[in-house]
N, C-alpha and C. Protein backbone atom coordinates (compact mmCIF):
# COMPACT_ATOMS: atom_id res chain seq x y z
N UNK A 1 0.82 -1.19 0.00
CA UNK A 1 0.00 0.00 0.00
C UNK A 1 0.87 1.26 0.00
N UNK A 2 1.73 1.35 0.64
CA UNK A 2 2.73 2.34 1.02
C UNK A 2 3.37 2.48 -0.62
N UNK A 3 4.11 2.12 -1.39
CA UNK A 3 4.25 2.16 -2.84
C UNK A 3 2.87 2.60 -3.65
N UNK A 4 2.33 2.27 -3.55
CA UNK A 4 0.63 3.02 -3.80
C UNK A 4 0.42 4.19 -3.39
N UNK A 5 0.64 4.50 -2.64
CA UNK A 5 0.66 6.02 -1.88
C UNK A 5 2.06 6.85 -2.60
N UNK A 6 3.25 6.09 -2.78
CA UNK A 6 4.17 6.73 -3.47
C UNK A 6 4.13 7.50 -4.92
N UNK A 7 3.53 5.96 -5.59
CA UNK A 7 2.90 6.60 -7.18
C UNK A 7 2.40 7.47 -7.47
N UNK A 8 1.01 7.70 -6.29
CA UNK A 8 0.21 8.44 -6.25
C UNK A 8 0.73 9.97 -6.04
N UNK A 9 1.58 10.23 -4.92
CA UNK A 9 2.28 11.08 -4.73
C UNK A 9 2.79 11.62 -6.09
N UNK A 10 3.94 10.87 -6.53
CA UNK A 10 4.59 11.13 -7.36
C UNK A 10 3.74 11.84 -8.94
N UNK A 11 2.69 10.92 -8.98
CA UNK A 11 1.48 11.22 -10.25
C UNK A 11 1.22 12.94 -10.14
N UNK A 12 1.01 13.47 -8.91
CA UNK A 12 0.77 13.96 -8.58
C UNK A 12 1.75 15.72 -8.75
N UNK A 13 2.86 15.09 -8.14
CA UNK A 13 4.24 15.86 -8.24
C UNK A 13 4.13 16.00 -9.64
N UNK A 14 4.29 15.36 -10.55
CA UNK A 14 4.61 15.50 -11.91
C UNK A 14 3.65 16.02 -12.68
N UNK A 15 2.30 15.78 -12.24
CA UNK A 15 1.48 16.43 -13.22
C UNK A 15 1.06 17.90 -12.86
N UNK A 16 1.95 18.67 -11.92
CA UNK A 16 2.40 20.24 -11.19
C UNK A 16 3.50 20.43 -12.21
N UNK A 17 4.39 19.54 -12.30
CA UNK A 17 5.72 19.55 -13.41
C UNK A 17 5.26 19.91 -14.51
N UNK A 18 4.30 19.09 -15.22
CA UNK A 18 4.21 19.06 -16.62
C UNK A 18 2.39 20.10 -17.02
N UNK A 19 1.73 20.74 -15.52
CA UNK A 19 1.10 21.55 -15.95
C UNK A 19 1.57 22.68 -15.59
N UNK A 20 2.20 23.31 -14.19
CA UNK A 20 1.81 24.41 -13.90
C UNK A 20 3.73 24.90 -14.58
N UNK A 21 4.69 23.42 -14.98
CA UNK A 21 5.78 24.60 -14.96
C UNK A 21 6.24 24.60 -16.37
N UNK A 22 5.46 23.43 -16.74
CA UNK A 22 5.93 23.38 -18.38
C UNK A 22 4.74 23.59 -19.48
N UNK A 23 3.37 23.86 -19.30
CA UNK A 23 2.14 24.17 -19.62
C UNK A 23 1.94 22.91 -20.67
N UNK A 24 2.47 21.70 -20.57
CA UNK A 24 2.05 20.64 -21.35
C UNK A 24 3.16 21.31 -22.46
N UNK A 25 3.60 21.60 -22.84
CA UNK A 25 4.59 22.08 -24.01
C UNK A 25 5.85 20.89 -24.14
N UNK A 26 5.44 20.09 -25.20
CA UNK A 26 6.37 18.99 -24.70
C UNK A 26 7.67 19.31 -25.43
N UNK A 27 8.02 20.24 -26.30
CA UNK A 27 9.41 20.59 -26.41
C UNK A 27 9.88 20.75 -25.59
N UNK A 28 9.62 21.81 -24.59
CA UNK A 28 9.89 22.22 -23.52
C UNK A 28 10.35 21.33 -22.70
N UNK A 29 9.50 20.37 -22.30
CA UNK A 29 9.17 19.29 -21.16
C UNK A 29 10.76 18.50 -22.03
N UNK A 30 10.74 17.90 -23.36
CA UNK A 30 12.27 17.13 -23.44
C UNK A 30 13.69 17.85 -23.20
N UNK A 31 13.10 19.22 -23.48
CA UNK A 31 14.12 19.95 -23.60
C UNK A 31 14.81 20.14 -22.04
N UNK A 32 13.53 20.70 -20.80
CA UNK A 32 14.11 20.31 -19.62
C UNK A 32 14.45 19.17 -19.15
N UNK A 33 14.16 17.85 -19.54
CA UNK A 33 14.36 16.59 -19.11
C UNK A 33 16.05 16.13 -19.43
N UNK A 34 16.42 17.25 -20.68
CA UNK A 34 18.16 16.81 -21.01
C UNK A 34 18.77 17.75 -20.60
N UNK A 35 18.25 18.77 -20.57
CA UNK A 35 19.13 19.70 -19.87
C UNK A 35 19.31 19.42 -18.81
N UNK A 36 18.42 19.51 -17.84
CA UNK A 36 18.61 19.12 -15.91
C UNK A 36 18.66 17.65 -15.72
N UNK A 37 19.83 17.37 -14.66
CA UNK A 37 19.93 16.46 -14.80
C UNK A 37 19.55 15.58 -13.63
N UNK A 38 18.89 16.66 -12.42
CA UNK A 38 17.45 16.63 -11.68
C UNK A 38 16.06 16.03 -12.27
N UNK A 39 15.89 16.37 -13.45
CA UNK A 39 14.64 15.78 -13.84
C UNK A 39 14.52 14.93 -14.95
N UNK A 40 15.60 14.63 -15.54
CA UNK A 40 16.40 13.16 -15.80
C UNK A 40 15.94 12.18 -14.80
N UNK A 41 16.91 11.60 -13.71
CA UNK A 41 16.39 11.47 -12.61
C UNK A 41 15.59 11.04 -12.31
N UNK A 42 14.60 12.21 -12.21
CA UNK A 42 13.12 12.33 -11.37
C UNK A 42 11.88 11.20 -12.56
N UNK A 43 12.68 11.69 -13.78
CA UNK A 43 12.15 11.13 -14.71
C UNK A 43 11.93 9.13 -14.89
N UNK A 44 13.77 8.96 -14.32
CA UNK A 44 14.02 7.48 -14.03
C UNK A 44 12.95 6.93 -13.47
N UNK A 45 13.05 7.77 -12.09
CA UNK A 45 12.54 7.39 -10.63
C UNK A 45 11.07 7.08 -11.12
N UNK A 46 10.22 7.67 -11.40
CA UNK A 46 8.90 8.18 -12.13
C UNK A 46 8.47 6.71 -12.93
N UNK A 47 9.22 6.94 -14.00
CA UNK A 47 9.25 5.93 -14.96
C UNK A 47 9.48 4.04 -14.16
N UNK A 48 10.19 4.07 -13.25
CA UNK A 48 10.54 2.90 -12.69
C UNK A 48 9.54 2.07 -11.84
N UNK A 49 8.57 3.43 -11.35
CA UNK A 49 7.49 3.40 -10.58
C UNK A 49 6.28 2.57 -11.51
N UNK A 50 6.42 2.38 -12.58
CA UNK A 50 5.30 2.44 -13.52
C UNK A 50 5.04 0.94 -13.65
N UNK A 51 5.98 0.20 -13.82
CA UNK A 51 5.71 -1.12 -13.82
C UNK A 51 5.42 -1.73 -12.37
N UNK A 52 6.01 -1.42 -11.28
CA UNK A 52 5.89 -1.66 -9.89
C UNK A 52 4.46 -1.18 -9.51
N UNK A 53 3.29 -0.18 -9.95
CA UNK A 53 2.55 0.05 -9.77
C UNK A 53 1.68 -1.05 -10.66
N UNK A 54 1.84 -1.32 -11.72
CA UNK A 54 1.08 -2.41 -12.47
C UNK A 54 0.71 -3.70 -11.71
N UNK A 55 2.02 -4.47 -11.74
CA UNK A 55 2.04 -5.07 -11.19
C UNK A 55 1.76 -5.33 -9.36
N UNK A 56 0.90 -4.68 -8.85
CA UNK A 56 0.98 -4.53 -7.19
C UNK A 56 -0.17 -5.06 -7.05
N UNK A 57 -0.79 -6.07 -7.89
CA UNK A 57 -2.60 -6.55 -7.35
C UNK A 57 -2.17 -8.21 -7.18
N UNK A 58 -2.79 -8.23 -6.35
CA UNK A 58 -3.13 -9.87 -6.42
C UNK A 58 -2.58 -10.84 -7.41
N UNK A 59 -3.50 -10.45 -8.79
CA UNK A 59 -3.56 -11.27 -9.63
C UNK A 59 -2.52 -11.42 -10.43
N UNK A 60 -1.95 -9.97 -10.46
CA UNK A 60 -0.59 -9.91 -10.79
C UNK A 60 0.68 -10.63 -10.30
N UNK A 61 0.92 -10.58 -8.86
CA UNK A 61 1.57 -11.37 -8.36
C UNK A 61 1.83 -12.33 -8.55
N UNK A 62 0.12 -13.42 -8.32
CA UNK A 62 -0.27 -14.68 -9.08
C UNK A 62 0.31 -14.76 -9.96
N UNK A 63 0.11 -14.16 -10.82
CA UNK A 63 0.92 -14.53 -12.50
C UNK A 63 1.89 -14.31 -12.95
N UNK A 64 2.92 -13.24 -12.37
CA UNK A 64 4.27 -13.40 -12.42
C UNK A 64 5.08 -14.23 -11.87
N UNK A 65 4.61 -14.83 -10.67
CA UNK A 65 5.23 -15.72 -9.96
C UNK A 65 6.70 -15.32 -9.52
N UNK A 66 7.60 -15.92 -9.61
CA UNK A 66 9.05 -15.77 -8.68
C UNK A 66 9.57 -14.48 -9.58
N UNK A 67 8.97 -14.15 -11.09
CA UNK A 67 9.73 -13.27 -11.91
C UNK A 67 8.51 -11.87 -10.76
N UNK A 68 7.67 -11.88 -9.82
CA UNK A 68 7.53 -10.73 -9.47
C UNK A 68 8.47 -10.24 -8.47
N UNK A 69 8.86 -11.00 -7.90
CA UNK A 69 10.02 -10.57 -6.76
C UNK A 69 11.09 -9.85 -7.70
N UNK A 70 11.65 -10.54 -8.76
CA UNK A 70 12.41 -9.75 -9.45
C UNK A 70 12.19 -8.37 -10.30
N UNK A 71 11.05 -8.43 -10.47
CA UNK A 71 10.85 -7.48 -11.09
C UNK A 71 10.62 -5.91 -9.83
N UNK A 72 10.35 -6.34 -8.69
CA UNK A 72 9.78 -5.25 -7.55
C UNK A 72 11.46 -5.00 -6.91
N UNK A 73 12.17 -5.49 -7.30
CA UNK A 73 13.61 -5.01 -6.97
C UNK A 73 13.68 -3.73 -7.75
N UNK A 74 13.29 -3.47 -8.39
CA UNK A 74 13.58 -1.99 -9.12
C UNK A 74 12.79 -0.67 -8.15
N UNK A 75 12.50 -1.24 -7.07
CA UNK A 75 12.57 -0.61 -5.81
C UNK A 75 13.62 0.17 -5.69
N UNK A 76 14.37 -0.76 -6.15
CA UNK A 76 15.54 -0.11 -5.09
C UNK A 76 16.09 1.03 -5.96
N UNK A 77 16.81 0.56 -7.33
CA UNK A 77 16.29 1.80 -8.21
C UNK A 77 15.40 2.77 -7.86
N UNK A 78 14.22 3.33 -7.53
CA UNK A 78 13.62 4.47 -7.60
C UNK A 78 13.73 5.04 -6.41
N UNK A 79 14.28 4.25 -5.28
CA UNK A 79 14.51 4.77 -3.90
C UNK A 79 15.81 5.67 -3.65
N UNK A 80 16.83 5.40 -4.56
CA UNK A 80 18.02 5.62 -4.80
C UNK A 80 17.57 6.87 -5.84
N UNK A 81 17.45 6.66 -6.75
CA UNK A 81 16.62 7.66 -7.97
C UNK A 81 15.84 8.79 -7.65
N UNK A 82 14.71 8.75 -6.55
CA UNK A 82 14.16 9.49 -6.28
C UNK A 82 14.53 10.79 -5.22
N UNK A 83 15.52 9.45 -4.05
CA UNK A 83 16.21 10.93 -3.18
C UNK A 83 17.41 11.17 -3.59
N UNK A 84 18.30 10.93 -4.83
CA UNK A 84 18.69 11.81 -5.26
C UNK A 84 18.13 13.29 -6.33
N UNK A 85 16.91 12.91 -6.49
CA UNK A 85 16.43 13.65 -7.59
C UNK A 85 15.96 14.97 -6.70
N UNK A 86 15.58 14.47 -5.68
CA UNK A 86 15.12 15.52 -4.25
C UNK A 86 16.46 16.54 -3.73
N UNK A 87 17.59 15.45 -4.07
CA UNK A 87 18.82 16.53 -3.57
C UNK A 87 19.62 17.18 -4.57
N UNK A 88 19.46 16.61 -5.85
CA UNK A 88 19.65 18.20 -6.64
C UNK A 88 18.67 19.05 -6.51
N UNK A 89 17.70 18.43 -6.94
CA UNK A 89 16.76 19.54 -7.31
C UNK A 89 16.30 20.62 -5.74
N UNK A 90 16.88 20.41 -4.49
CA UNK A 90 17.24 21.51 -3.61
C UNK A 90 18.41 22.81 -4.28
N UNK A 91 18.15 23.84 -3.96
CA UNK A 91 19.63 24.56 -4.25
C UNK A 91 20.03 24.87 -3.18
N UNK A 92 19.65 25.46 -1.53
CA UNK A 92 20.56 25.47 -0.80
C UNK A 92 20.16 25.00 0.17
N UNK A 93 19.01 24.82 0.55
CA UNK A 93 19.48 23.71 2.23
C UNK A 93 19.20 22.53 1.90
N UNK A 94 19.85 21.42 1.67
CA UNK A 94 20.68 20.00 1.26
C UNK A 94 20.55 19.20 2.45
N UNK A 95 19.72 19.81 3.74
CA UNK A 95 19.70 19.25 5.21
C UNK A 95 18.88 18.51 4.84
N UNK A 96 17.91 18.07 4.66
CA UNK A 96 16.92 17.11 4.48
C UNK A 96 16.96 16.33 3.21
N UNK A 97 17.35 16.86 2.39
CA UNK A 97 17.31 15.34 0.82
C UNK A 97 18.41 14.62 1.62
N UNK A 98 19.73 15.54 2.03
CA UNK A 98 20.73 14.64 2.41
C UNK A 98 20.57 13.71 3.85
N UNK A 99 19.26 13.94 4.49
CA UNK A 99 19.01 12.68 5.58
C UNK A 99 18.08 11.47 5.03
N UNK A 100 17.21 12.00 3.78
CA UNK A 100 16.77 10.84 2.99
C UNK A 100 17.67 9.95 2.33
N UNK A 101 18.62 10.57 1.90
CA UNK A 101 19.35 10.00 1.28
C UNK A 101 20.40 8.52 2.36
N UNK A 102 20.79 9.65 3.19
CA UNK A 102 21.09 8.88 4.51
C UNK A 102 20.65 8.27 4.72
N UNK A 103 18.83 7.55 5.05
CA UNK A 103 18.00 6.96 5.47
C UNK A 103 17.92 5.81 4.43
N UNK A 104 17.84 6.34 3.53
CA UNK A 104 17.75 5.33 2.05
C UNK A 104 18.77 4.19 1.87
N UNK A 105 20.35 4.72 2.08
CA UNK A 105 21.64 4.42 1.83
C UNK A 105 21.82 3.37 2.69
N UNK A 106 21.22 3.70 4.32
CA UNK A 106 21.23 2.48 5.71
C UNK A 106 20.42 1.25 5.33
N UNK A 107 19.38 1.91 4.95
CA UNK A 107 18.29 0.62 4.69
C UNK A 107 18.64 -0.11 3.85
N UNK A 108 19.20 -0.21 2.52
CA UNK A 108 19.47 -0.61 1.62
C UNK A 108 21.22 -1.28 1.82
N UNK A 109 21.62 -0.22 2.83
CA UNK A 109 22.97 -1.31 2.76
C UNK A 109 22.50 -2.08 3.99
N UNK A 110 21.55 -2.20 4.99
CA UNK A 110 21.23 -3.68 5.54
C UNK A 110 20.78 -4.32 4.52
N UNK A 111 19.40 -4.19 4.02
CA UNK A 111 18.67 -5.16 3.08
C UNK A 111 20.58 -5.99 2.36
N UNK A 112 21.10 -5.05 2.21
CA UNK A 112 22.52 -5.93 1.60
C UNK A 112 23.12 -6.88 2.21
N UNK A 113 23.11 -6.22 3.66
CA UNK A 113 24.24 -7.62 4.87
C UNK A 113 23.33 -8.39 4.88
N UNK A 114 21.44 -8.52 5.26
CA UNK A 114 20.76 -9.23 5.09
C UNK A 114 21.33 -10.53 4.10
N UNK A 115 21.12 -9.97 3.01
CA UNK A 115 21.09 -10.76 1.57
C UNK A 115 22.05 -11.39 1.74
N UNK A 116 23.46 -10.73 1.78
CA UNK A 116 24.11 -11.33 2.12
C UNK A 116 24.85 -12.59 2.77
N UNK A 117 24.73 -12.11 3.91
CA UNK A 117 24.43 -13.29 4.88
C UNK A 117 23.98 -14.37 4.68
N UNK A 118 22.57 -14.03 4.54
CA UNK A 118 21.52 -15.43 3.97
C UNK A 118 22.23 -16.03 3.01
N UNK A 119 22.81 -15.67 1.97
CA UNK A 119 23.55 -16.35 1.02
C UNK A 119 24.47 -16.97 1.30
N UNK A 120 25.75 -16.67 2.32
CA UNK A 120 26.53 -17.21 2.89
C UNK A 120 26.35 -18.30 3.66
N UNK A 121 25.33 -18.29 4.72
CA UNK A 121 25.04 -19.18 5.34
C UNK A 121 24.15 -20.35 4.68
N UNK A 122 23.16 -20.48 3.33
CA UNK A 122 22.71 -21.23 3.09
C UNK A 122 23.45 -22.25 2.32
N UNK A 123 22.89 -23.91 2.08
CA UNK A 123 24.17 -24.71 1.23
C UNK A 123 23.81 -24.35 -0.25
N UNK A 124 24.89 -24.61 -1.19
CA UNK A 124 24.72 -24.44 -2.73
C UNK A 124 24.31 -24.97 -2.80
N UNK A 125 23.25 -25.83 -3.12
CA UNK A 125 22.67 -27.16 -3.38
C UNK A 125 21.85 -27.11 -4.87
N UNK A 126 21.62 -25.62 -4.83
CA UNK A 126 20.22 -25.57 -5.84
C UNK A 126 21.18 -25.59 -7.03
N UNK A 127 22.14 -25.30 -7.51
CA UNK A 127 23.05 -25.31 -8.60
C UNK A 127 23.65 -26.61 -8.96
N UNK A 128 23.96 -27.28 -7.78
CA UNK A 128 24.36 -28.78 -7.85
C UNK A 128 23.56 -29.65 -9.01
N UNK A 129 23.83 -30.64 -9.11
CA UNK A 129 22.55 -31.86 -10.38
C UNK A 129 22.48 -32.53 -9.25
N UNK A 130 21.13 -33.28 -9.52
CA UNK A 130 20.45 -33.93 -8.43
C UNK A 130 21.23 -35.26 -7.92
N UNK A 131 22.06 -35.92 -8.36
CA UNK A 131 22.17 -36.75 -7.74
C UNK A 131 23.70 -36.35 -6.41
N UNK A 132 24.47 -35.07 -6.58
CA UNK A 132 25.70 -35.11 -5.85
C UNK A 132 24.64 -34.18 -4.99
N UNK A 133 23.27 -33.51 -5.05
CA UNK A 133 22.98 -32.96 -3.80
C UNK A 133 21.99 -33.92 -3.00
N UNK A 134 21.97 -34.84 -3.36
CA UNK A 134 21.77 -36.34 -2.97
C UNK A 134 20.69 -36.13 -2.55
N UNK A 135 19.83 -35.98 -3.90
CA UNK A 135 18.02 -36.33 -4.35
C UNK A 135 17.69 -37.04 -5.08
N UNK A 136 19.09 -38.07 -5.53
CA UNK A 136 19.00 -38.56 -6.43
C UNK A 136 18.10 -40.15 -6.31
């Protein structure tokens, strides 16, 4: 739900972007998207959101199966993507994108020792052929 609330957010943010600062003028709109490299970015982040929002129902899940876990890793992409897009696009107090960013950077380098770990400690087995991981 919380990613649902993000999109939404974000839908939101952007369509202030693309009405109140670029009046729908889509020269404009590519033209700022290569120039700044803030809304590049913001653009990733945005864009990354799009399939992660598709995919977030039930049935979806259902039917992607183990390829949905992989595919909702691009989490991490837009989490990374997004509070940097927050800390350019500040120009001078950098106090707050730079504690998201902080916040972002911790979580994500546990989710890492997590992963980690777990990997270390579990046996190779699943790579093995069945009979030397003795299922045979």
């Amino acid at each position: 739900m919380l990613g649902l609330f993000v999109f939404f957010y974000a839908t939101v943010h952007l369509s202030m972007y693309l009405w109140l600062d670029m009046q729908f003028d889509a020269s404009d709109i590519v033209e700022d998207i290569v120039e700044h490299k803030y809304i590049t970015i913001g653009m990733v982040a945005y864009l990354t959101l799009i399939p992660l929002t598709i995919t977030s129902t039930k049935g979806a899940i259902r039917r992607l199966g183990r390829r949905w876990q992989k595919l909702h890793r691009l989490i991490y992409v837009t989490a990374i993507a997004g509070t940097i897009h927050y800390l350019w696009a500040v120009k001078k107090d950098t106090f707050l994108p730079l504690v998201y960013l902080t916040i972002c950077i911790l979580l994500l380098g546990y989710r890492l020792m997590v992963w980690l770990r777990a990997r270390r400690s579990s046996p190779p087995t699943a790579n093995r052929p069945r009979e030397i991981a003795g299922t045979a």
